[in-house]
Structure formats: C-alpha cells, structure tokens
C-alpha atoms as a PDB file:
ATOM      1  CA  UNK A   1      62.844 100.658 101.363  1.00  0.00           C
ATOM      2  CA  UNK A   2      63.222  97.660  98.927  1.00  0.00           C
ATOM      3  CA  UNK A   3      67.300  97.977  99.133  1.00  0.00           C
ATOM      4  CA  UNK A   4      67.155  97.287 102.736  1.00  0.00           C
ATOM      5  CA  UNK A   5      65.605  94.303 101.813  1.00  0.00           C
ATOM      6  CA  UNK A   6      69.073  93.438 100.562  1.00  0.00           C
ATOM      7  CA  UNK A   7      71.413  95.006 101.921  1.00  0.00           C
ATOM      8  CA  UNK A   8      70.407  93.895 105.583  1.00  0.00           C
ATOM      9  CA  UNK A   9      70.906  90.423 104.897  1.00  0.00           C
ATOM     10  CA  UNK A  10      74.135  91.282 102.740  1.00  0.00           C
ATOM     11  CA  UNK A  11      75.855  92.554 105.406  1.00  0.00           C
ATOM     12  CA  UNK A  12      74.683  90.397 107.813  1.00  0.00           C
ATOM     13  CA  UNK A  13      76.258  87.562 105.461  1.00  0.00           C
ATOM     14  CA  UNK A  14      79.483  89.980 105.341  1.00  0.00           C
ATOM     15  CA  UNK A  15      79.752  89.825 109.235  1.00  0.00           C
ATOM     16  CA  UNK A  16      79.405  86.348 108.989  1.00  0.00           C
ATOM     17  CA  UNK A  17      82.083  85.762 106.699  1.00  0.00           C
ATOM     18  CA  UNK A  18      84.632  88.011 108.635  1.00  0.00           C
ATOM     19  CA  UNK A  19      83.649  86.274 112.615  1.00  0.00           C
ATOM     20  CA  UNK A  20      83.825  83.439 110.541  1.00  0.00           C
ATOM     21  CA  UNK A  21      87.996  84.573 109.079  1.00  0.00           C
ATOM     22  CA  UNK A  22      88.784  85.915 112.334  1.00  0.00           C
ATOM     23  CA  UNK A  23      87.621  82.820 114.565  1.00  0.00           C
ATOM     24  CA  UNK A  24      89.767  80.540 111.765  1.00  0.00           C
ATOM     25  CA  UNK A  25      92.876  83.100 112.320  1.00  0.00           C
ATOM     26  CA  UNK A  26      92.534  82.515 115.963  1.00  0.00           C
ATOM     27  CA  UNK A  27      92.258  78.933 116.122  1.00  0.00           C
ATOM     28  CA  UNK A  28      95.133  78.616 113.430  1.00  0.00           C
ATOM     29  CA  UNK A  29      97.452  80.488 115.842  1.00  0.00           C
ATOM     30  CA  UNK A  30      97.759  83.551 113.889  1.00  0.00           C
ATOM     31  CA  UNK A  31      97.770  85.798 117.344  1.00  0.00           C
ATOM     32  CA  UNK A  32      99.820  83.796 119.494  1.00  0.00           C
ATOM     33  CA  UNK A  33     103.006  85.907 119.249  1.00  0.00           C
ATOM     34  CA  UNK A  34     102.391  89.391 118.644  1.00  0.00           C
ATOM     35  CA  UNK A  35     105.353  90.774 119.891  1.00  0.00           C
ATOM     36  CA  UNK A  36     108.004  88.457 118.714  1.00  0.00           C
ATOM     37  CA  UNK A  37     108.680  89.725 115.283  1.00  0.00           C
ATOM     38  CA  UNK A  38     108.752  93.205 116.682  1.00  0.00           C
ATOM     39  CA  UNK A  39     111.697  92.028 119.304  1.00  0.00           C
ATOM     40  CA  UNK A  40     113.306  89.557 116.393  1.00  0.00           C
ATOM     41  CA  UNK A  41     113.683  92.694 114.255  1.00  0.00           C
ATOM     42  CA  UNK A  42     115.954  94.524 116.324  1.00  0.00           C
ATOM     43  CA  UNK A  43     118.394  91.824 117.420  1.00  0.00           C
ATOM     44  CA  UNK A  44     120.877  91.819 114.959  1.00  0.00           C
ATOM     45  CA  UNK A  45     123.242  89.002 115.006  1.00  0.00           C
ATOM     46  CA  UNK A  46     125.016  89.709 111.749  1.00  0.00           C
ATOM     47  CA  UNK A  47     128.646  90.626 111.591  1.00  0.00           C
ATOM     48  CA  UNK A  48     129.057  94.347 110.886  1.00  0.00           C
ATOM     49  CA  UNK A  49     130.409  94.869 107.583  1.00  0.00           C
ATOM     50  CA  UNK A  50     134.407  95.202 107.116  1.00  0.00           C
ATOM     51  CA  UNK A  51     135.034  92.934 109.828  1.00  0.00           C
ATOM     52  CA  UNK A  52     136.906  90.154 108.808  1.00  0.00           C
ATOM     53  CA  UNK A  53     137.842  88.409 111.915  1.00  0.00           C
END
C-alpha cells in the first residue's frame, strides 16, 4: 500500500512529462508532413549508373 503512495504520483509526473513532449512536438511542427518523406523516397532523380550522356 505504501508504494502506491509513490508510484501514483510518479507516473502521474511521467504522463506529464510525455503530454508535455508531445504538445512541444506538435507546436514545433514535427507532424505537419507525414507523408512527404515516404513520397520523397521513391522519386529518384539520379542518373542511372553507366549513363554517361
């Protein structure tokens, strides 16, 4: 009974601190373009190798 004493307000502290991250991550514009890198990735614009024109 005595641990809930701490870990209650532990991981209410924990929950805090990850809102907290994830509120931070949104404002920053972490999430704005999710699916850009994914699209980026596959557009290659490179020159194929062997072709030397």
């Amino acid at each position: 009974m005595e641990s809930l004493y701490l870990l209650i307000p532990l991981s209410v502290l924990i929950a805090a601190i990850i809102g907290g991250l994830f509120w931070w991550a949104g404002r920053s514009g972490q999430f704005d373009d999710l699916e850009g890198p994914g699209h980026r990735i596959l557009q290659d614009d490179d020159k194929p190798v062997g072709d030397d024109e």
